[in-house]
C-alpha atoms as a PDB file:
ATOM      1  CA  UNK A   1     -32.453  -5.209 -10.455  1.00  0.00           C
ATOM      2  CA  UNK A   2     -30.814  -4.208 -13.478  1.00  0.00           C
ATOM      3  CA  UNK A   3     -30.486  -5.833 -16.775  1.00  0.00           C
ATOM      4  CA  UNK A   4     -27.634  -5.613 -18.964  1.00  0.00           C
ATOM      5  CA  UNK A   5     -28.072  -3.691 -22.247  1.00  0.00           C
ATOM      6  CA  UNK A   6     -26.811  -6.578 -24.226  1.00  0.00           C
ATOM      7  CA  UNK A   7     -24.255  -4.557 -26.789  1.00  0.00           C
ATOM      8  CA  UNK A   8     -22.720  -6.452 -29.574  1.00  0.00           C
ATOM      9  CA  UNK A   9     -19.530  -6.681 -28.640  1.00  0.00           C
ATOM     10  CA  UNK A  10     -18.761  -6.473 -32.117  1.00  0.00           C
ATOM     11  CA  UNK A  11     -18.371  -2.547 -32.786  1.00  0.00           C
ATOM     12  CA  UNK A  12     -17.606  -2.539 -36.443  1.00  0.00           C
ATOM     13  CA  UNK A  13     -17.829  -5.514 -38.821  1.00  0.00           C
ATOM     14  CA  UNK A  14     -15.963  -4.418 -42.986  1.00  0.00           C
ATOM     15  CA  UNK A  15     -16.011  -7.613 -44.695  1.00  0.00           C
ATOM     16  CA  UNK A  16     -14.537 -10.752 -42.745  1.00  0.00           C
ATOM     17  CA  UNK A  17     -12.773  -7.660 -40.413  1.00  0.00           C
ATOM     18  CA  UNK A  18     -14.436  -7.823 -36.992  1.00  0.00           C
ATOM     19  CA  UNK A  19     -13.712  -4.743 -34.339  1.00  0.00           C
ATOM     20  CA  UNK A  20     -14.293  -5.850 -31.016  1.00  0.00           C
ATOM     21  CA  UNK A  21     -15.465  -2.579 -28.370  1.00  0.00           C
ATOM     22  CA  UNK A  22     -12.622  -4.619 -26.694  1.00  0.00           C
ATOM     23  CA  UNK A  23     -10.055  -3.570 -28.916  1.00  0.00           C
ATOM     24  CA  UNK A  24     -11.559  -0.005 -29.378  1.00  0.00           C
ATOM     25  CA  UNK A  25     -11.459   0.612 -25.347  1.00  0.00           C
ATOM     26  CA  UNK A  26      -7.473  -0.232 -25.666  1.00  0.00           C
ATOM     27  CA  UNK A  27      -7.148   2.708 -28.530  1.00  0.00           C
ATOM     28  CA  UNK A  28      -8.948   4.839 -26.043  1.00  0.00           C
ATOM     29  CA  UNK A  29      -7.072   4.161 -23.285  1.00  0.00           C
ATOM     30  CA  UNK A  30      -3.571   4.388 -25.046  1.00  0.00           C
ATOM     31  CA  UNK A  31      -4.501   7.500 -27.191  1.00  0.00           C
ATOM     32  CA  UNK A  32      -5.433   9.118 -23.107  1.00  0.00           C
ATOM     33  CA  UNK A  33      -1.748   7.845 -22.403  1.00  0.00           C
ATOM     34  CA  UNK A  34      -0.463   9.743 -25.089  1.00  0.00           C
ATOM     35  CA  UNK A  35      -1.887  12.562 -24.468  1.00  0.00           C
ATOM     36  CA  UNK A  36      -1.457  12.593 -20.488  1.00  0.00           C
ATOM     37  CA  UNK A  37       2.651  11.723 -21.666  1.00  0.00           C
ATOM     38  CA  UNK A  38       2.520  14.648 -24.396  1.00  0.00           C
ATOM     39  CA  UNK A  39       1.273  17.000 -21.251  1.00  0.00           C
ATOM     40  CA  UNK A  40       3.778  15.535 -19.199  1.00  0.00           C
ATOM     41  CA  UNK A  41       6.604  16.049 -21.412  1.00  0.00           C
ATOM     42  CA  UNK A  42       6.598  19.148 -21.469  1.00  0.00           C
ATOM     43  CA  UNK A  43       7.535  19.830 -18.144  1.00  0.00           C
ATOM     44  CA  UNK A  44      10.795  20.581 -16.237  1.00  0.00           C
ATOM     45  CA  UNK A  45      13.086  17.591 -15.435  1.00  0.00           C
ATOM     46  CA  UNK A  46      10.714  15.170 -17.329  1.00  0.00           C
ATOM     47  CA  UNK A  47      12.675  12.617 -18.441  1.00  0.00           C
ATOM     48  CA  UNK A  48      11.353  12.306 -21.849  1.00  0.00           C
ATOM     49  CA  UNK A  49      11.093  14.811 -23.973  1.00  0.00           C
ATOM     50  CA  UNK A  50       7.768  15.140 -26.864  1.00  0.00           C
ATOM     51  CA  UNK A  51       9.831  13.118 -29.360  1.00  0.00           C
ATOM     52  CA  UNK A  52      10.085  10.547 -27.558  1.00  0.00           C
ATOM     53  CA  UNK A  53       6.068  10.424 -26.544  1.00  0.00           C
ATOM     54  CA  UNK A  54       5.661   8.445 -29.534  1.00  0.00           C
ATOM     55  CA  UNK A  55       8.251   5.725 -28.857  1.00  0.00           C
ATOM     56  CA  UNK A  56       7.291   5.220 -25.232  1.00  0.00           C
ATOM     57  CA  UNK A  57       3.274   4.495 -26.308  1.00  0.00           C
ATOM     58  CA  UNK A  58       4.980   1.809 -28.679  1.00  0.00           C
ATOM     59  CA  UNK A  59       7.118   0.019 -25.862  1.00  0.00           C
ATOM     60  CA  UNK A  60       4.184   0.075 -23.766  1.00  0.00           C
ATOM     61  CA  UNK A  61       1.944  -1.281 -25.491  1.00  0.00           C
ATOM     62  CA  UNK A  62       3.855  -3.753 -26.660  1.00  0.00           C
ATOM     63  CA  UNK A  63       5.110  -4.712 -23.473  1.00  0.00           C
ATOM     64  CA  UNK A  64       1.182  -5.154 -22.292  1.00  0.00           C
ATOM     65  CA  UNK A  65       0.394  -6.545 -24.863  1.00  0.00           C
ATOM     66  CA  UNK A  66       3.012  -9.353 -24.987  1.00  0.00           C
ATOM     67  CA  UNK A  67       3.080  -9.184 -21.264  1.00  0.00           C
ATOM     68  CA  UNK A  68      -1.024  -9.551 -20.909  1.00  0.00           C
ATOM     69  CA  UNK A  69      -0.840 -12.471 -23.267  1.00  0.00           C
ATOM     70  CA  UNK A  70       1.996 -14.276 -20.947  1.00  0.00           C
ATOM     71  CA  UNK A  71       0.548 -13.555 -17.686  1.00  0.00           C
ATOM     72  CA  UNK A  72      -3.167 -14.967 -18.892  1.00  0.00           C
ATOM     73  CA  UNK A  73      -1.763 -18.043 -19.883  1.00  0.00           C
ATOM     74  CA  UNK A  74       1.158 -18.491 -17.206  1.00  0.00           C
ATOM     75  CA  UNK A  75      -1.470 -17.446 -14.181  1.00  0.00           C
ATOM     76  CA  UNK A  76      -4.641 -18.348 -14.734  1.00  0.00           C
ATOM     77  CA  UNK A  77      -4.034 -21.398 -17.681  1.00  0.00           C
ATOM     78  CA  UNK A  78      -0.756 -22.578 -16.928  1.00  0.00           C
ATOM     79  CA  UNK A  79      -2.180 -26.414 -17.255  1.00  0.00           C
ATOM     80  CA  UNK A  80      -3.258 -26.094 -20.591  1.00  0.00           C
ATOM     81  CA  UNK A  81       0.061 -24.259 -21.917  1.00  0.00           C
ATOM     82  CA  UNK A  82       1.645 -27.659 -20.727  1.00  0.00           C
ATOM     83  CA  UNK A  83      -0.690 -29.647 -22.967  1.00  0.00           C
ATOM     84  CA  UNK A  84      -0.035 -27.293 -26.155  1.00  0.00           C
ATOM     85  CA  UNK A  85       2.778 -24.624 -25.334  1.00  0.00           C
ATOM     86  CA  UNK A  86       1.739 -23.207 -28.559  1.00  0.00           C
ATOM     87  CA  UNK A  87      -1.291 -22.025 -27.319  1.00  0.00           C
ATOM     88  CA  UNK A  88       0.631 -18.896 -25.750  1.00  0.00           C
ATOM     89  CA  UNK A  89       1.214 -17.311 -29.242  1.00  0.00           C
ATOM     90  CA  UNK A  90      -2.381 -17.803 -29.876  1.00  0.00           C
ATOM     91  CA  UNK A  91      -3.117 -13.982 -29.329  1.00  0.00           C
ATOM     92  CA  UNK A  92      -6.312 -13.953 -31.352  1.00  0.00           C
ATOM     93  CA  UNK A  93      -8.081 -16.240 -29.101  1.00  0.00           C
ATOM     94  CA  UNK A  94      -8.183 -13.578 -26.737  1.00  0.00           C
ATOM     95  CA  UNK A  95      -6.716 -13.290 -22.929  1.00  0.00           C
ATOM     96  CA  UNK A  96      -5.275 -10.865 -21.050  1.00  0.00           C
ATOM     97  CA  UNK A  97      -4.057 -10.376 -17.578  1.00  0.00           C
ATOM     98  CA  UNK A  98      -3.177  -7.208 -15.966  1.00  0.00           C
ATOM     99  CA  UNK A  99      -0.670  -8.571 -13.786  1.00  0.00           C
ATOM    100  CA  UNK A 100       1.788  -9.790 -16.507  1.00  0.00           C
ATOM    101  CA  UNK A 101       0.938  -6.840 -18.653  1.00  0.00           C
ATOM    102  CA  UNK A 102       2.438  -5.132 -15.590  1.00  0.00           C
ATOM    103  CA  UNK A 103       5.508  -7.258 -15.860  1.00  0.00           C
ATOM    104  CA  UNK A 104       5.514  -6.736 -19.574  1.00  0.00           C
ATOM    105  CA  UNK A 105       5.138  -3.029 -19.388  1.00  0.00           C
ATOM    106  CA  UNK A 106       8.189  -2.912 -16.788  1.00  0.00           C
ATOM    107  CA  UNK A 107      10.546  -4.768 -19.236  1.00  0.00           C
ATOM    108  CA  UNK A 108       9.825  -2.715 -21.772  1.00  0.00           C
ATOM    109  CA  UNK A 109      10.839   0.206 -19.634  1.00  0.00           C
ATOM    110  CA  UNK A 110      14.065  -1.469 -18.497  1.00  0.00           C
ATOM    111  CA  UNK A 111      14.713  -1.211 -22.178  1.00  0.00           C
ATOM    112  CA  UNK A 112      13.612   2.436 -23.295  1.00  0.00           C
ATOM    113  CA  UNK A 113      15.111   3.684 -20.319  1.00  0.00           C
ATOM    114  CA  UNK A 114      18.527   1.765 -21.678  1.00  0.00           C
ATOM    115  CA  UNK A 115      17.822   3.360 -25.001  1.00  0.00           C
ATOM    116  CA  UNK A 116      17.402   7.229 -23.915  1.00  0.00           C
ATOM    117  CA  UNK A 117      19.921   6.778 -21.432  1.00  0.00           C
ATOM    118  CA  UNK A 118      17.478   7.710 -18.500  1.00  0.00           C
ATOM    119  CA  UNK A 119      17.042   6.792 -14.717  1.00  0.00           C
ATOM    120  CA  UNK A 120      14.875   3.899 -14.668  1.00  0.00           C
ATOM    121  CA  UNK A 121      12.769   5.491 -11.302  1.00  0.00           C
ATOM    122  CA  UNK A 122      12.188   8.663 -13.177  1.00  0.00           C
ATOM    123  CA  UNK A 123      10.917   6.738 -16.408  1.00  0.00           C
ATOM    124  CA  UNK A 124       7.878   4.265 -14.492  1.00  0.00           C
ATOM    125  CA  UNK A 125       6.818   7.349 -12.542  1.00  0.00           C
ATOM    126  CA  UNK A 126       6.377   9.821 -15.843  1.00  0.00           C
ATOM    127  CA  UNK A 127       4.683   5.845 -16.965  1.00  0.00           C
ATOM    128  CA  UNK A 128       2.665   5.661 -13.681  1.00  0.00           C
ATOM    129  CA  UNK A 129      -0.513   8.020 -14.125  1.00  0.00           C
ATOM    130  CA  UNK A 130      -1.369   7.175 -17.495  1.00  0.00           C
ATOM    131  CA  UNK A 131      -1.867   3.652 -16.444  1.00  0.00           C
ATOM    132  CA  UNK A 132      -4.714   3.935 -14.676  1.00  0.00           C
ATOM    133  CA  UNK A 133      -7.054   5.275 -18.390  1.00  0.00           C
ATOM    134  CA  UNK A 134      -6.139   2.203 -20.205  1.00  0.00           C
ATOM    135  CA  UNK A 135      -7.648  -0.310 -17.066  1.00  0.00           C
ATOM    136  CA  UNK A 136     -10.400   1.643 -16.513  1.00  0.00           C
ATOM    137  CA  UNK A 137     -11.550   1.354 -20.298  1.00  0.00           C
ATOM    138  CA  UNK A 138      -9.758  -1.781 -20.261  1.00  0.00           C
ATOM    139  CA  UNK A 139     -12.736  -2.519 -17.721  1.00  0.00           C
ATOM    140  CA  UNK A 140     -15.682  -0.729 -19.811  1.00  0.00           C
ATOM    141  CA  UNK A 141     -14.651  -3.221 -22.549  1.00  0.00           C
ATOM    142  CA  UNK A 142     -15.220  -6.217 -20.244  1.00  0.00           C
ATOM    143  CA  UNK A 143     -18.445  -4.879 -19.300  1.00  0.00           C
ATOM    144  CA  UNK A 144     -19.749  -4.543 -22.935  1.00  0.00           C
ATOM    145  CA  UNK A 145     -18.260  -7.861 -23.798  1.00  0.00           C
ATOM    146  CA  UNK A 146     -20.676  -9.407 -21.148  1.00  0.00           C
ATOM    147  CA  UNK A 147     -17.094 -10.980 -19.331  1.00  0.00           C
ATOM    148  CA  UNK A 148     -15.409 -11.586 -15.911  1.00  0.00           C
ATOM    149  CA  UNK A 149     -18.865 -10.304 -14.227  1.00  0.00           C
ATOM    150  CA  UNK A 150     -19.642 -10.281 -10.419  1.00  0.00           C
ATOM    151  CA  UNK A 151     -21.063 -12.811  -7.533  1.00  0.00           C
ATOM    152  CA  UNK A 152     -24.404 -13.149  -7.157  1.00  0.00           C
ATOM    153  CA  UNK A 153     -25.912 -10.262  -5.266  1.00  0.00           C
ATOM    154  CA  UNK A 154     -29.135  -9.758  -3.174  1.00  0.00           C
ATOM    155  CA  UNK A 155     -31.312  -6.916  -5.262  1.00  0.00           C
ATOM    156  CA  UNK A 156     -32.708  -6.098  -1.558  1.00  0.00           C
ATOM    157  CA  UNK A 157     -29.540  -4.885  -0.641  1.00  0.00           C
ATOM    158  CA  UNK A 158     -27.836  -4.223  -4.122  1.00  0.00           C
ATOM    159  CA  UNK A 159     -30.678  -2.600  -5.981  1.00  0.00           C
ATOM    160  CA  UNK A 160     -27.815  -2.089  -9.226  1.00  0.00           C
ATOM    161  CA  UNK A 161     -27.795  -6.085  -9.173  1.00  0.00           C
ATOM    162  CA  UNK A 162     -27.530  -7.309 -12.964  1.00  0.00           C
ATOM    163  CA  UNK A 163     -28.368 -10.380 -15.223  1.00  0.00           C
ATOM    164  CA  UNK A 164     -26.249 -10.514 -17.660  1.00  0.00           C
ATOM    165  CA  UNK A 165     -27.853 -12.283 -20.735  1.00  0.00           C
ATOM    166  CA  UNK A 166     -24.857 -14.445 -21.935  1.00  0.00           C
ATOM    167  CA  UNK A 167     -24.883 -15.829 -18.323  1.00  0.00           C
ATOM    168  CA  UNK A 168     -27.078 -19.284 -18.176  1.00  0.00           C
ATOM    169  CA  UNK A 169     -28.147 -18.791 -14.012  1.00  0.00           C
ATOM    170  CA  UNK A 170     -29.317 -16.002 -15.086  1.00  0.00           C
ATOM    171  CA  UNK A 171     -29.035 -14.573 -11.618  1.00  0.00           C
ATOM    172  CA  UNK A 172     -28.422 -10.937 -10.419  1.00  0.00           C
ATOM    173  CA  UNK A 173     -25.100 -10.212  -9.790  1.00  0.00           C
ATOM    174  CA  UNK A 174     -22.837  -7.511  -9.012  1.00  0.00           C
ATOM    175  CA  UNK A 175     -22.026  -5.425 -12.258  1.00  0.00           C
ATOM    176  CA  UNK A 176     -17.673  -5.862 -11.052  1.00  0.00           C
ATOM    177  CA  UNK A 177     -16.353  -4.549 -14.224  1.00  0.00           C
ATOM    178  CA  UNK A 178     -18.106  -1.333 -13.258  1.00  0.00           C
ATOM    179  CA  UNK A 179     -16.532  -1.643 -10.033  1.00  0.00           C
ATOM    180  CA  UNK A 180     -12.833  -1.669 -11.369  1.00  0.00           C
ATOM    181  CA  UNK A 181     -13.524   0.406 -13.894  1.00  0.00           C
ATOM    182  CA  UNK A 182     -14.146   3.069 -11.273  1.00  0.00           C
ATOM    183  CA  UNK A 183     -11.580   2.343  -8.571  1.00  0.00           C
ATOM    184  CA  UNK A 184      -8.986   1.289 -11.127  1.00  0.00           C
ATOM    185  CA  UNK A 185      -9.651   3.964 -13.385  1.00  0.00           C
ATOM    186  CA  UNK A 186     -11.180   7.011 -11.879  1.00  0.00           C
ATOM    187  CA  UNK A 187     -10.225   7.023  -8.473  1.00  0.00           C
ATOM    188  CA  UNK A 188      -6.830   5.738  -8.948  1.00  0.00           C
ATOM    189  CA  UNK A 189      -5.891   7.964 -11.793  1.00  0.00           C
ATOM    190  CA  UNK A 190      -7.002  10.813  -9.275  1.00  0.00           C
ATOM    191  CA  UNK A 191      -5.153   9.907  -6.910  1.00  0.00           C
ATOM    192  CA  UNK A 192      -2.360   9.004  -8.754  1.00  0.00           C
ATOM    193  CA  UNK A 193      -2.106  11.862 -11.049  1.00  0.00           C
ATOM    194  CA  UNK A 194      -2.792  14.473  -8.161  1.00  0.00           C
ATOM    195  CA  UNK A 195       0.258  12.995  -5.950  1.00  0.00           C
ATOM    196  CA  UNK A 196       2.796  13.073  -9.025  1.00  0.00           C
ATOM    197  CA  UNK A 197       1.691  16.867  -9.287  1.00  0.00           C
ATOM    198  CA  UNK A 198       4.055  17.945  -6.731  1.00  0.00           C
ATOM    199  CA  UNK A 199       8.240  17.187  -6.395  1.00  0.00           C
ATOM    200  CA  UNK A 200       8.332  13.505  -5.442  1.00  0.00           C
ATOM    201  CA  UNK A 201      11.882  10.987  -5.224  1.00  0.00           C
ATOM    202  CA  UNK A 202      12.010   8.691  -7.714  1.00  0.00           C
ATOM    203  CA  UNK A 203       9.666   5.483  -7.792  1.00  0.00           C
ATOM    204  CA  UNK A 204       7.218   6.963  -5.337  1.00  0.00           C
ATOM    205  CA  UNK A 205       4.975   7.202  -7.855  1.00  0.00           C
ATOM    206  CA  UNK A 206       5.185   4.064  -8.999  1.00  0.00           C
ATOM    207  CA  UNK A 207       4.948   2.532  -5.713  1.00  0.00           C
ATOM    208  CA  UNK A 208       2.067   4.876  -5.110  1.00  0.00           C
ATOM    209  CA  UNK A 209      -0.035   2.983  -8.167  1.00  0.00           C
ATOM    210  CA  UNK A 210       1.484  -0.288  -7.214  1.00  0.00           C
ATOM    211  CA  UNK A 211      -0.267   0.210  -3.785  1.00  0.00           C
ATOM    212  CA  UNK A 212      -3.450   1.638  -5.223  1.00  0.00           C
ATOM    213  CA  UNK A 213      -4.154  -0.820  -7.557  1.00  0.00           C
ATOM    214  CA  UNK A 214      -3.254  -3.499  -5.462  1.00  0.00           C
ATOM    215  CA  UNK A 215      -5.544  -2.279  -2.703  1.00  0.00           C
ATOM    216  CA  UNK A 216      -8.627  -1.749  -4.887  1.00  0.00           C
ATOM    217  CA  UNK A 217      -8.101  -4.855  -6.832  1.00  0.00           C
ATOM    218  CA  UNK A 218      -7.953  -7.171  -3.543  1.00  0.00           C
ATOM    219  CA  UNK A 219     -11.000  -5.313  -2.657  1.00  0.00           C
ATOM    220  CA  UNK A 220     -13.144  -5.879  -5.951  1.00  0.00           C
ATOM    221  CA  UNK A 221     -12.374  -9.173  -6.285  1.00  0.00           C
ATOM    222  CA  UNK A 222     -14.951 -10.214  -2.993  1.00  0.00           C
ATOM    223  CA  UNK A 223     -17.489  -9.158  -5.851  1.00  0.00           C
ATOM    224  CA  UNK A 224     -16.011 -10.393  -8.560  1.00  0.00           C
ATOM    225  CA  UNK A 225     -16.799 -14.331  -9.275  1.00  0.00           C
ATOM    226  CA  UNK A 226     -13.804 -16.262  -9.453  1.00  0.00           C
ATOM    227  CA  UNK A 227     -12.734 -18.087 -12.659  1.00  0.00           C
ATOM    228  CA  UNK A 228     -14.916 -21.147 -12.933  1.00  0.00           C
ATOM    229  CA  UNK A 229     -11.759 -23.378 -13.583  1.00  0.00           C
ATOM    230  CA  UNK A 230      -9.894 -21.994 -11.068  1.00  0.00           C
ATOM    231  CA  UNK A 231     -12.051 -21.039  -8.379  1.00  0.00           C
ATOM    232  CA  UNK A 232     -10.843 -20.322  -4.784  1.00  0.00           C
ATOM    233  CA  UNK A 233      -6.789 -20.508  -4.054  1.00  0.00           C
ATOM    234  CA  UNK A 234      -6.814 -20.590  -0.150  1.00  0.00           C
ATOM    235  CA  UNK A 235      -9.403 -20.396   2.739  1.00  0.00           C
ATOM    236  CA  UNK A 236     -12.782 -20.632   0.497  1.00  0.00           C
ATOM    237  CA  UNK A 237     -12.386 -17.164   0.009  1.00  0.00           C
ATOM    238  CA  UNK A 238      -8.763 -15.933  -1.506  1.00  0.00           C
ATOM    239  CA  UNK A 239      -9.075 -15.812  -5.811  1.00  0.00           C
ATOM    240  CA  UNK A 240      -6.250 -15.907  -7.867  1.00  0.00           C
ATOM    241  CA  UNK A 241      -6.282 -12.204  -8.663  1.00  0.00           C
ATOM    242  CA  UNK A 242      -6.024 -11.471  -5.058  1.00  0.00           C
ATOM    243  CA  UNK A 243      -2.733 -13.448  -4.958  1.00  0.00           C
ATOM    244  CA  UNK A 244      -1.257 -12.048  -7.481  1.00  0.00           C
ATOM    245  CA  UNK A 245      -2.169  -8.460  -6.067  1.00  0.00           C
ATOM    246  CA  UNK A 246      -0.568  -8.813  -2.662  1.00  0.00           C
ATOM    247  CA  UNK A 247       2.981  -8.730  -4.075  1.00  0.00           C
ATOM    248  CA  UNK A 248       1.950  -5.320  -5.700  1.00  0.00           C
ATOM    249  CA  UNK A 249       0.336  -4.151  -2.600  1.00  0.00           C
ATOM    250  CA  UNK A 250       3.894  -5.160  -0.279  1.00  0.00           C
ATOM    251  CA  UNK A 251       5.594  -3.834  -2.952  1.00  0.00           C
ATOM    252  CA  UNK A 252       4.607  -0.687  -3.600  1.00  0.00           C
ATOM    253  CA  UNK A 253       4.991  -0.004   0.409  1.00  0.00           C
ATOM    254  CA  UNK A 254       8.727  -1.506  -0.227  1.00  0.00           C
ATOM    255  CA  UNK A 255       9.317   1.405  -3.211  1.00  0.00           C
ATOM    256  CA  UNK A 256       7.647   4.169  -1.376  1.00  0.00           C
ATOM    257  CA  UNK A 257       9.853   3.512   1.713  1.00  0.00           C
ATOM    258  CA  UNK A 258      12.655   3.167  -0.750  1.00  0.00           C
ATOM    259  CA  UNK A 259      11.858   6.320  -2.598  1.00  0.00           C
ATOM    260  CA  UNK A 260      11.532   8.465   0.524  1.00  0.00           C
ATOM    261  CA  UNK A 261      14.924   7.160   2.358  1.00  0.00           C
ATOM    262  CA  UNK A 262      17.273   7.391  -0.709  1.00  0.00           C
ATOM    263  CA  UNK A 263      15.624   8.746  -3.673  1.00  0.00           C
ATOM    264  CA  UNK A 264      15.545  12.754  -4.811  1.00  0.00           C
ATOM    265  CA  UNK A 265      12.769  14.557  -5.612  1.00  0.00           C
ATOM    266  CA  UNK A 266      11.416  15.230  -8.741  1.00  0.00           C
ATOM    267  CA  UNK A 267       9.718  18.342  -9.878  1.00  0.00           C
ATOM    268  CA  UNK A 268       7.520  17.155 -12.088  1.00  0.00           C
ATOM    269  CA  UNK A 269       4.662  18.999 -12.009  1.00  0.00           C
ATOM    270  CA  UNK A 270       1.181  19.870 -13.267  1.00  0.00           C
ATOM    271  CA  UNK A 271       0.506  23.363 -12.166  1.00  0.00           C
ATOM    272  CA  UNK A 272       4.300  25.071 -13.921  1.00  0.00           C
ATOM    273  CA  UNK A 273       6.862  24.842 -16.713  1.00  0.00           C
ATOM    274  CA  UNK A 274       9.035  26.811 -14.909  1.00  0.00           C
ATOM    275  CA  UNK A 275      12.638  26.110 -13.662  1.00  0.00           C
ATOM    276  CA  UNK A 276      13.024  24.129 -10.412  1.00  0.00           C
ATOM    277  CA  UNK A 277      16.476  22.357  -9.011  1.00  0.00           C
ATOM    278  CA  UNK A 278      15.565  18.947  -7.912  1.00  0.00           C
ATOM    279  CA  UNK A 279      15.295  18.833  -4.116  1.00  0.00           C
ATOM    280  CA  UNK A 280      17.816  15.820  -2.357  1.00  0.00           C
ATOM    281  CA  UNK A 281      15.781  14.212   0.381  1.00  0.00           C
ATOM    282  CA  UNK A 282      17.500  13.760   3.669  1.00  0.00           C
ATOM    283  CA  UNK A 283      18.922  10.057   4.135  1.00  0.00           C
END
C-alpha cells in the first residue's frame, strides 16, 4: 500500500495569484500539441500549413475549454444549472469534462476548417494525435490535485493501492488517474500517432482515437469511483462516464467504416517530406 505524496496543488502562489499544477499540466499538454502540429505541418498534403499552427492551438483550446466547462455542467450537474443557470459561466470554480471538451473542440474545427477553406476529415485527423498529450497530463493534474481517485482496492491483490490524504475513509484505493493517464495518454498517443504515420482516408484517424479513447475510458472507469452525487446510471455497475463513452466507441467504428468505403488516403506521414499523390481507395 501506497500513500499519496500529498503535493500542494498550488504550484506557484505571486501575491493573491494562485497557479494550480492543474492549470500548468494544460500548458504542457497544449505546448506538446503545438509542437506535434508544428512537426506535422510540415509535411506533404497537410492541411495546415506552420502559420496556421498558431491559430489552430487557439481554436482548440478554446473550444475545450468552453466545451469542458459545458459538458461538466450539462452531464454530470445538469440539476444544479436548473437551479442557477448562471453557474455555467462560473469557470473559476473549476470543472471540466472531456466529453464536451470533445464536442467543443469539434465545433471549433467546423469553424477553422470554414476559415482556411479545408476538408473538415483532413483537419480532425492532423487534430487527432495531439489529443491524446493534453489528457494524459490532463490526468497527472488530477492526480496531484488529490481528485476523481479510484474504488477501493484490496493491497493483497493491488500492492500500488493508495490513501489519498484529502479522502476521509481513508481507504486504499486504486491510484485511476494514473490509470488514464497511461492508457489515455501514452498508449493511445502511440497508437494513435503510429497509425496516422502512414497514407490513411480521411477521418480514420479520428475514428481511430474516437475508438481508443472510448475503449480505454469504459475500461478505467470499473476502477474509477463514480461521482458521489451521481453514482451508478444502470445495472449497479454502468457510471456516467461510461455512457457517455459508448457513443465515441460506436462512433469511431461508424467513421472508420466510413473512411475506408468512401474516403481517400492521405499521405501524411512521419518518416518523409517528400512528394506523394494521394491514393483514391476503391469504393
Amino acid at each position: 500500500m501506497l500513500t499519496h505524496p500529498d503535493i500542494d496543488p498550488v504550484a506557484v502562489s505571486l501575491g493573491p495569484i494562485s497557479i494550480h499544477w492543474y492549470g500548468l499540466m494544460y500548458l504542457v499538454g497544449f505546448a506538446a500539441a503545438w509542437g506535434i502540429a508544428v512537426h506535422r505541418s510540415g509535411f506533404d498534403n497537410s492541411p495546415i500549413k506552420r502559420r496556421h499552427v498558431d491559430d489552430l492551438i487557439f481554436y482548440s483550446a478554446l473550444g475545450a475549454v468552453l466545451g469542458g466547462r459545458f459538458g461538466y455542467v450539462m452531464f454530470y450537474n445538469f440539476d444544479k444549472f436548473l437551479l442557477d443557470p448562471l453557474w455555467l459561466f462560473k469557470l473559476w470554480e473549476g470543472g471540466m469534462s472531456f466529453h464536451g471538451g470533445l464536442l467543443g473542440v469539434f465545433v471549433a474545427m467546423i469553424i477553422f476548417a470554414r476559415k482556411l477553406n479545408v476538408k473538415l476529415g483532413a483537419l480532425v485527423d492532423f487534430v487527432a494525435p495531439m489529443a491524446p498529450v493534453g489528457l494524459g497530463m490532463g490526468r497527472v493534474g488530477n492526480f496531484i490535485g488529490q481528485e476523481l481517485w479510484g474504488r477501493p482496492a484490496d493491497v493483497n491483490l493491488v500492492p500500488w493501492a493508495m490513501v489519498f490524504p484529502n479522502d476521509p475513509s481513508n481507504l486504499a484505493r486504486h491510484p485511476s488517474q494514473l490509470y488514464q493517464a497511461l492508457l489515455e495518454g501514452g498508449v493511445l498517443l502511440l497508437i494513435v500517432y503510429s497509425f496516422s504515420a502512414r497514407p490513411r482516408p480521411n477521418w480514420s484517424v479520428a475514428g481511430l482515437f474516437l475508438m481508443g479513447y472510448g475503449v480505454f475510458r469504459f475500461a478505467v472507469e470499473f476502477f474509477r469511483a463514480p461521482d458521489s452525487h451521481i453514482g451508478f446510471d444502470a445495472f449497479g455497475w454502468l457510471t456516467r462516464g461510461q455512457v457517455l463513452s459508448l457513443p465515441m466507441i460506436i462512433g469511431g467504428f461508424v467513421l472508420m467504416i466510413y473512411a475506408y468505403r468512401w474516403q481517400t488516403a492521405e499521405p501524411l506521414g512521419t518518416g518523409s517530406k517528400s512528394g506523394k499523390k494521394a491514393v483514391k481507395k476503391n469504393r
